[in-house]
PDB file of N, CA and C in Angstrom:
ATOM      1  N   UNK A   1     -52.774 140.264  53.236  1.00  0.00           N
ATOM      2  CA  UNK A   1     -52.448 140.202  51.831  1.00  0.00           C
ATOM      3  C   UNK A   1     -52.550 141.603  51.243  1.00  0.00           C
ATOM      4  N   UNK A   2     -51.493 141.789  50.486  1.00  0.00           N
ATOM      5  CA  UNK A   2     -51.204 143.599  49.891  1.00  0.00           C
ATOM      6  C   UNK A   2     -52.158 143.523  48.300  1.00  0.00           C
ATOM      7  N   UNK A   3     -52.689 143.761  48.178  1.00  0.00           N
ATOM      8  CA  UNK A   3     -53.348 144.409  46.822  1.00  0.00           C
ATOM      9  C   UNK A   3     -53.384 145.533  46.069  1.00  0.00           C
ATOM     10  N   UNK A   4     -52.750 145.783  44.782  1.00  0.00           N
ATOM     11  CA  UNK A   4     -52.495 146.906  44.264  1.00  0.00           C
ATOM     12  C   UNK A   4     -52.796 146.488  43.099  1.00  0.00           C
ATOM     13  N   UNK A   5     -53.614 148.580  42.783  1.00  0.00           N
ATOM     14  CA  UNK A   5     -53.811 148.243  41.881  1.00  0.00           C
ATOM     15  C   UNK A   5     -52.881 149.663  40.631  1.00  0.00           C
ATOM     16  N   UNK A   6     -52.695 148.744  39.817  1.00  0.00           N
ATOM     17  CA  UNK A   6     -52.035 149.844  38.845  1.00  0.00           C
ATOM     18  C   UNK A   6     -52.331 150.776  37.982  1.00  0.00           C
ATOM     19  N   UNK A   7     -51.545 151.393  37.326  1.00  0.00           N
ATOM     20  CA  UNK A   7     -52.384 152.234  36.463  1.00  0.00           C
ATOM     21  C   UNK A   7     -52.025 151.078  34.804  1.00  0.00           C
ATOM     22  N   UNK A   8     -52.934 151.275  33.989  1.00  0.00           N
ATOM     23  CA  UNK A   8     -52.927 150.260  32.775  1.00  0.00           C
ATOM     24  C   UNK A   8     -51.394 150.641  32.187  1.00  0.00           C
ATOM     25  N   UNK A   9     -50.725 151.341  32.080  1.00  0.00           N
ATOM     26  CA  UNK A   9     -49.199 151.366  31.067  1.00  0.00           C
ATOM     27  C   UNK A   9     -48.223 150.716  32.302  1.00  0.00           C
ATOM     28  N   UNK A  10     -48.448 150.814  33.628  1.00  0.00           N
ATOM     29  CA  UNK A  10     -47.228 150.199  34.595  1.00  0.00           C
ATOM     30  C   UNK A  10     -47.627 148.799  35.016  1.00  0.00           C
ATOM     31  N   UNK A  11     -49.279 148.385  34.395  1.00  0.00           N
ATOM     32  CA  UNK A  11     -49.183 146.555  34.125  1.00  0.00           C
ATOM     33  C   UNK A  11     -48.769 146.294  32.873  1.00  0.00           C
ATOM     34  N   UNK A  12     -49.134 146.705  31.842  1.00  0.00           N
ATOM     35  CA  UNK A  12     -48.455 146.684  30.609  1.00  0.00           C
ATOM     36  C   UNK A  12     -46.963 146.598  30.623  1.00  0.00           C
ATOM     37  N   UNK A  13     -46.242 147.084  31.206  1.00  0.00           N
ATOM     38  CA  UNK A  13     -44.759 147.502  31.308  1.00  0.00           C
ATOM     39  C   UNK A  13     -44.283 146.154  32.364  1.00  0.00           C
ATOM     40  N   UNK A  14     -44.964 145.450  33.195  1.00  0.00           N
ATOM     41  CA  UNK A  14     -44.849 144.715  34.365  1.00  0.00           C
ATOM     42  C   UNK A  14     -45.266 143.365  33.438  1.00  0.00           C
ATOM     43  N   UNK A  15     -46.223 143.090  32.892  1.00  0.00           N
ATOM     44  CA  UNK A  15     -46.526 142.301  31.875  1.00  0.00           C
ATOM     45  C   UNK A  15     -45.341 142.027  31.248  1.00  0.00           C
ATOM     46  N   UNK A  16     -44.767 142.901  30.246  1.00  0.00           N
ATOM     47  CA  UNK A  16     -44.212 142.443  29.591  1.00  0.00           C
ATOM     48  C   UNK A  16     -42.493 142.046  30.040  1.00  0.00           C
ATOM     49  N   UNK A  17     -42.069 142.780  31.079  1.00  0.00           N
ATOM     50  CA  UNK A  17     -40.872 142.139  31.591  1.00  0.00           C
ATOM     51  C   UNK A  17     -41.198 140.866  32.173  1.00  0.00           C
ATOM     52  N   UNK A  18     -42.076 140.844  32.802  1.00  0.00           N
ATOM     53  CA  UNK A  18     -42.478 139.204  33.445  1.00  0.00           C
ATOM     54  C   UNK A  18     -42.325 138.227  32.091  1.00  0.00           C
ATOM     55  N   UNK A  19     -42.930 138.335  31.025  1.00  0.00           N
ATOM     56  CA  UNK A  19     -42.869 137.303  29.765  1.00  0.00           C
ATOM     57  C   UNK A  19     -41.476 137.332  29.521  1.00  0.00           C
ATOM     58  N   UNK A  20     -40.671 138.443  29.480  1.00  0.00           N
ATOM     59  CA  UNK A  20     -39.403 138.517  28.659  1.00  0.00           C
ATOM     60  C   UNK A  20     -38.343 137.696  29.344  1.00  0.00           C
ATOM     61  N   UNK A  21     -38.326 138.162  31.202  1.00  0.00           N
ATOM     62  CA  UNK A  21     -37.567 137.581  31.965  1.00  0.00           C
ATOM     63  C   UNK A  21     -38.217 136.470  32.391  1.00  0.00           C
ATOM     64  N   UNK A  22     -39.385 135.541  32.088  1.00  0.00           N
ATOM     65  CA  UNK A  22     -40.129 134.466  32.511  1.00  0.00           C
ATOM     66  C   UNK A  22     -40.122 134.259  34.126  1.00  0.00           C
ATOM     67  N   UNK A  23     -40.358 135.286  34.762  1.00  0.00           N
ATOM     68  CA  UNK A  23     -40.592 135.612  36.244  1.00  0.00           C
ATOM     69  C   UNK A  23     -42.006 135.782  36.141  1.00  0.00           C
ATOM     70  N   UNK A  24     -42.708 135.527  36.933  1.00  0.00           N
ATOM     71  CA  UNK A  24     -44.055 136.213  36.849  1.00  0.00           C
ATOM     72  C   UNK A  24     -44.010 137.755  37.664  1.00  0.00           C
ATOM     73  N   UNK A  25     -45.681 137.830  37.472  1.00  0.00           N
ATOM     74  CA  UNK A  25     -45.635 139.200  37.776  1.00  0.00           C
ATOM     75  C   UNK A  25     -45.564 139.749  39.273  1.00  0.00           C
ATOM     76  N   UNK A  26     -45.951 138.934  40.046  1.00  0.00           N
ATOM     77  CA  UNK A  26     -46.182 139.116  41.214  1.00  0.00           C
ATOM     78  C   UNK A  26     -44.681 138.845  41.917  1.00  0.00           C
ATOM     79  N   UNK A  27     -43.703 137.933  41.512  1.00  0.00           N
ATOM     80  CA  UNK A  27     -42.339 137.782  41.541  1.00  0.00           C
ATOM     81  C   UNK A  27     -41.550 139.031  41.723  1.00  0.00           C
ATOM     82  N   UNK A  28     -41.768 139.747  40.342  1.00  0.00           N
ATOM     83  CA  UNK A  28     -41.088 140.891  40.328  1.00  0.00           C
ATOM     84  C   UNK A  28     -41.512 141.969  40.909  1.00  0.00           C
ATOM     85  N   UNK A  29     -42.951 142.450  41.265  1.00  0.00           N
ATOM     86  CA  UNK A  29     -43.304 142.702  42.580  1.00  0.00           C
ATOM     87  C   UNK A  29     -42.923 143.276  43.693  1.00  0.00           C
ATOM     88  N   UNK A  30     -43.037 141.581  44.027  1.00  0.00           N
ATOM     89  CA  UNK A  30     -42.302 141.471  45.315  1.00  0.00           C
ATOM     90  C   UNK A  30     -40.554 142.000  45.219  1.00  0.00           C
ATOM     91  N   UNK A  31     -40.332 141.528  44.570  1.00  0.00           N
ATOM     92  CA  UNK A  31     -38.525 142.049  44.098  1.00  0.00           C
ATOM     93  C   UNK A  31     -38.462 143.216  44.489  1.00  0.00           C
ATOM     94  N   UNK A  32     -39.101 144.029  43.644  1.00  0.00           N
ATOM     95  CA  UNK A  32     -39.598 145.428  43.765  1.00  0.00           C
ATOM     96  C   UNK A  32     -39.539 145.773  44.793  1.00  0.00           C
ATOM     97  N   UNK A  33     -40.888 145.458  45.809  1.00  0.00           N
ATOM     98  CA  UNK A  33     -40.899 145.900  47.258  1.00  0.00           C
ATOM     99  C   UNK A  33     -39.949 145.540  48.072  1.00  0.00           C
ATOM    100  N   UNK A  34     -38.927 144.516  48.514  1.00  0.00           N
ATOM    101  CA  UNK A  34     -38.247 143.954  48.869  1.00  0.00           C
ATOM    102  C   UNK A  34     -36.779 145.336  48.636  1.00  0.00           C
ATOM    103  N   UNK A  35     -36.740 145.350  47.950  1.00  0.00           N
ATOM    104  CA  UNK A  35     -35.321 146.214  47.173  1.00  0.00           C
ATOM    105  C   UNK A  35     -36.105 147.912  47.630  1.00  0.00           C
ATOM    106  N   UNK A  36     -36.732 148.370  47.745  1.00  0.00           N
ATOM    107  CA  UNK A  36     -37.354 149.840  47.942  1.00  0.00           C
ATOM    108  C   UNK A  36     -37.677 149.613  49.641  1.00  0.00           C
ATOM    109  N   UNK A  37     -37.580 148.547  49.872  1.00  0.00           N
ATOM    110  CA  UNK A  37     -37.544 148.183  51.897  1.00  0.00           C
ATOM    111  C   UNK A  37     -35.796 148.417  52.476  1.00  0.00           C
ATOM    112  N   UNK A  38     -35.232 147.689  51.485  1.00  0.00           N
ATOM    113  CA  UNK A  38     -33.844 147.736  51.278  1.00  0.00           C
ATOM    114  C   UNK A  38     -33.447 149.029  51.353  1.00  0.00           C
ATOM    115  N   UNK A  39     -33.595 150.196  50.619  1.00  0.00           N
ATOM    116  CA  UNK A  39     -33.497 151.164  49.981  1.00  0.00           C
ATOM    117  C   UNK A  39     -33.794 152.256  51.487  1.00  0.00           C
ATOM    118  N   UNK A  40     -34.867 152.277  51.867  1.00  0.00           N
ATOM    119  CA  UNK A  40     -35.412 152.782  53.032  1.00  0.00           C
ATOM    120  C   UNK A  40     -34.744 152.713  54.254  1.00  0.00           C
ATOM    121  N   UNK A  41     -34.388 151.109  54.907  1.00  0.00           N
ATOM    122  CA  UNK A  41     -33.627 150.590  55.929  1.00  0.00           C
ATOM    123  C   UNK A  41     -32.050 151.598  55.693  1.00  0.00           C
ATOM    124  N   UNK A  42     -31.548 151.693  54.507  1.00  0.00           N
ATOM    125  CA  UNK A  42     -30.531 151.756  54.278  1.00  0.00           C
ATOM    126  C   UNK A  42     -30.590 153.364  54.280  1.00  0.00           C
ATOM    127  N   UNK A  43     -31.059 154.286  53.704  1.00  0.00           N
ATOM    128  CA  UNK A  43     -31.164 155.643  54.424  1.00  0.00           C
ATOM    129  C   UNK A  43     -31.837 156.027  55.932  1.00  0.00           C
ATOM    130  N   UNK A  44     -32.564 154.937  56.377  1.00  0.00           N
ATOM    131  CA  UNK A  44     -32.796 155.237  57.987  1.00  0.00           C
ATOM    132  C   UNK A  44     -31.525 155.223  58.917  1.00  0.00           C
ATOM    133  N   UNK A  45     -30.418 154.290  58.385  1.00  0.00           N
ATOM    134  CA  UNK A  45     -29.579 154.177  58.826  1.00  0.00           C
ATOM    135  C   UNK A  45     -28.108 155.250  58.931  1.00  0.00           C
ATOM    136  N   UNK A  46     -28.416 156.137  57.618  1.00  0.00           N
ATOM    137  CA  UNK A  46     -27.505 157.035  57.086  1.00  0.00           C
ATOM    138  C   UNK A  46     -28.129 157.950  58.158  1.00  0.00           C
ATOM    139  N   UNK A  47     -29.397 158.132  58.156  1.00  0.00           N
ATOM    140  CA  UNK A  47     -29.578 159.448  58.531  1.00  0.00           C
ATOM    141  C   UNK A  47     -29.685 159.469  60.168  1.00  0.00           C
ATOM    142  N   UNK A  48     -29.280 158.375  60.177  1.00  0.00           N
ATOM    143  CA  UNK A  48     -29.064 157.999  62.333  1.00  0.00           C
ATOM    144  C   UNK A  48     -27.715 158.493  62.186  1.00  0.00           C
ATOM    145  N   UNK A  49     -27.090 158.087  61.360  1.00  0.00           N
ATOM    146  CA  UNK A  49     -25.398 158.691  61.259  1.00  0.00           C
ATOM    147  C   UNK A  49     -25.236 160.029  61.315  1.00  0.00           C
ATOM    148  N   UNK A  50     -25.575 160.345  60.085  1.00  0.00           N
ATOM    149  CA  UNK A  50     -25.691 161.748  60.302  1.00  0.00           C
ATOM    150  C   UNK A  50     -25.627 162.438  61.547  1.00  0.00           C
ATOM    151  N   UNK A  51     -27.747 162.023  62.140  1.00  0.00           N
ATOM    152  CA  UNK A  51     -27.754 162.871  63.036  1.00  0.00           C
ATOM    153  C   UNK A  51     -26.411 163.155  64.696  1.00  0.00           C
ATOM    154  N   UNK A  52     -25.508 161.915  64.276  1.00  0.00           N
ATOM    155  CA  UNK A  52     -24.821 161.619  65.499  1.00  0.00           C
ATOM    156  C   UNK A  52     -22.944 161.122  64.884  1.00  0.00           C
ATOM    157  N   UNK A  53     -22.633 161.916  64.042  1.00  0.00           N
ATOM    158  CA  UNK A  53     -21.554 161.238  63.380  1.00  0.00           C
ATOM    159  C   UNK A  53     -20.516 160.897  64.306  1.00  0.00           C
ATOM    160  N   UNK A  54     -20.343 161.178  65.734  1.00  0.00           N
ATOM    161  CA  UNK A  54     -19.516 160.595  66.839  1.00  0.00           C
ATOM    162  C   UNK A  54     -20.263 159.488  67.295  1.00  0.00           C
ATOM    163  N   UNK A  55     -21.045 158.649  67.242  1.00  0.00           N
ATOM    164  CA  UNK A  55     -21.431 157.596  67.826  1.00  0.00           C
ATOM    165  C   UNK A  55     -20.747 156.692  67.552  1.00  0.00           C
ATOM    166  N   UNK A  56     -20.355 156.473  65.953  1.00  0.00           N
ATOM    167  CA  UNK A  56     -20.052 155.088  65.742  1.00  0.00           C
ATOM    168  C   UNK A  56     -18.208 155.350  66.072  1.00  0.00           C
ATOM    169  N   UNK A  57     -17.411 154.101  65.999  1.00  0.00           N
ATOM    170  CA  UNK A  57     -15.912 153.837  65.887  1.00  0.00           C
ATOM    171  C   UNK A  57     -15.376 154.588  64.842  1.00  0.00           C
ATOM    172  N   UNK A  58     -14.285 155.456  65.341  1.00  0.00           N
ATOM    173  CA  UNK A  58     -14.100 155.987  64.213  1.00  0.00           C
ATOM    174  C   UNK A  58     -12.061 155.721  64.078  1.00  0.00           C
ATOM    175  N   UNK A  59     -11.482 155.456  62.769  1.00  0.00           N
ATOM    176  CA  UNK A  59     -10.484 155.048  63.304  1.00  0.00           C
ATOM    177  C   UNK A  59      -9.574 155.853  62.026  1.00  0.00           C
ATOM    178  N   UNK A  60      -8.159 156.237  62.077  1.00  0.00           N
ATOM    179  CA  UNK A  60      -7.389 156.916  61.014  1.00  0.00           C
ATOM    180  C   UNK A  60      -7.480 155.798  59.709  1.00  0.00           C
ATOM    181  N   UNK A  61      -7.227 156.983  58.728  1.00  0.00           N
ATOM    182  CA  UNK A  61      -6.956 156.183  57.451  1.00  0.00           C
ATOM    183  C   UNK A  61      -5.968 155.391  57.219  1.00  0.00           C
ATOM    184  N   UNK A  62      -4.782 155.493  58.084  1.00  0.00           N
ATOM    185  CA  UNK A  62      -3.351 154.407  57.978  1.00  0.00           C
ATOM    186  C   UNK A  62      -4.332 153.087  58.832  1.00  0.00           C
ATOM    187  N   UNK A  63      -5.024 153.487  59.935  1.00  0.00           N
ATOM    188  CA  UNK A  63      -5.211 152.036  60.330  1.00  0.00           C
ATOM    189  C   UNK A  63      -6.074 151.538  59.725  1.00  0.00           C
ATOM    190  N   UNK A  64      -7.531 152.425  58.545  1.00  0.00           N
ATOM    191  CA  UNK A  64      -7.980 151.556  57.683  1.00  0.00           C
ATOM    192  C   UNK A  64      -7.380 150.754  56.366  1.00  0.00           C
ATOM    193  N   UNK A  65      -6.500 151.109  56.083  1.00  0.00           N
ATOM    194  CA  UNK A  65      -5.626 150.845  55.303  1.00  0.00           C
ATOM    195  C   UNK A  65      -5.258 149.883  55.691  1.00  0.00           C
ATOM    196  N   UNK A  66      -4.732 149.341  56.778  1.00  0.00           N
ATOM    197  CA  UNK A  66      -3.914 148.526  57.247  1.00  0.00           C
ATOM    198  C   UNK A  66      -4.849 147.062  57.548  1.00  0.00           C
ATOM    199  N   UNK A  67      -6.274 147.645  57.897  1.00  0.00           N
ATOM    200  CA  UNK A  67      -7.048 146.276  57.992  1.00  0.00           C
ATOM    201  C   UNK A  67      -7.935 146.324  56.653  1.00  0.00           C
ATOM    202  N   UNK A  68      -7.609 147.116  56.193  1.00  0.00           N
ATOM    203  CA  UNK A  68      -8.371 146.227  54.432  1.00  0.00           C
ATOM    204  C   UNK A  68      -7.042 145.795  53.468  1.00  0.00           C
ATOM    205  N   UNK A  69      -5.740 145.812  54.348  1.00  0.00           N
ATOM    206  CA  UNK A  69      -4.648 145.314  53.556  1.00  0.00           C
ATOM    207  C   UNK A  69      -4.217 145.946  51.944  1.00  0.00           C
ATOM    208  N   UNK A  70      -4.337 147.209  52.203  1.00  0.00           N
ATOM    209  CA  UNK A  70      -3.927 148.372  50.937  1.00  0.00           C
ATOM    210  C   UNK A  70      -3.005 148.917  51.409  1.00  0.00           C
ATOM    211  N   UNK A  71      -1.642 148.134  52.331  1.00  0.00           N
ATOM    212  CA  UNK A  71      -0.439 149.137  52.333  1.00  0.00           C
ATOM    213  C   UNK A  71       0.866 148.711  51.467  1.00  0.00           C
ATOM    214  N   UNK A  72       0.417 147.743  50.850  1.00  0.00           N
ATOM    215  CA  UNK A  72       1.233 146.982  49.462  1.00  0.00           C
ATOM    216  C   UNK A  72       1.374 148.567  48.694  1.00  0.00           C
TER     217      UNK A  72
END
């Protein structure tokens, strides 16, 4: 179990969106952490690219075009 503790104006501030949006506090939270895990995964992933920008499939812009159906 994660326990944190805040500083008094960022429970105050957490408080009062929880009442406004009737989520509780620990809800939004978690939201929080969930979305900044998100956030993380999602630049670990950029920066695997980066380090290797020939790894992945790489294909011309007429043939992306052609499979996202933008040659209308």
């Amino acid at each position: 179990m994660l326990h944190v503790n805040l500083d008094p104006e960022t429970e105050k501030d957490l408080a009062f969106w929880a009442k406004r949006s009737g989520q509780s506090m620990d809800d939004i939270a978690l939201e929080a952490i969930r979305e900044k895990i998100e956030e993380l995964e999602d630049i670990a992933l950029l920066e695997r690219a980066l380090a290797d920008p020939d790894a992945g499939t790489t294909v011309s812009l007429e043939q992306m075009r052609r499979e996202l159906g933008l040659d209308a």
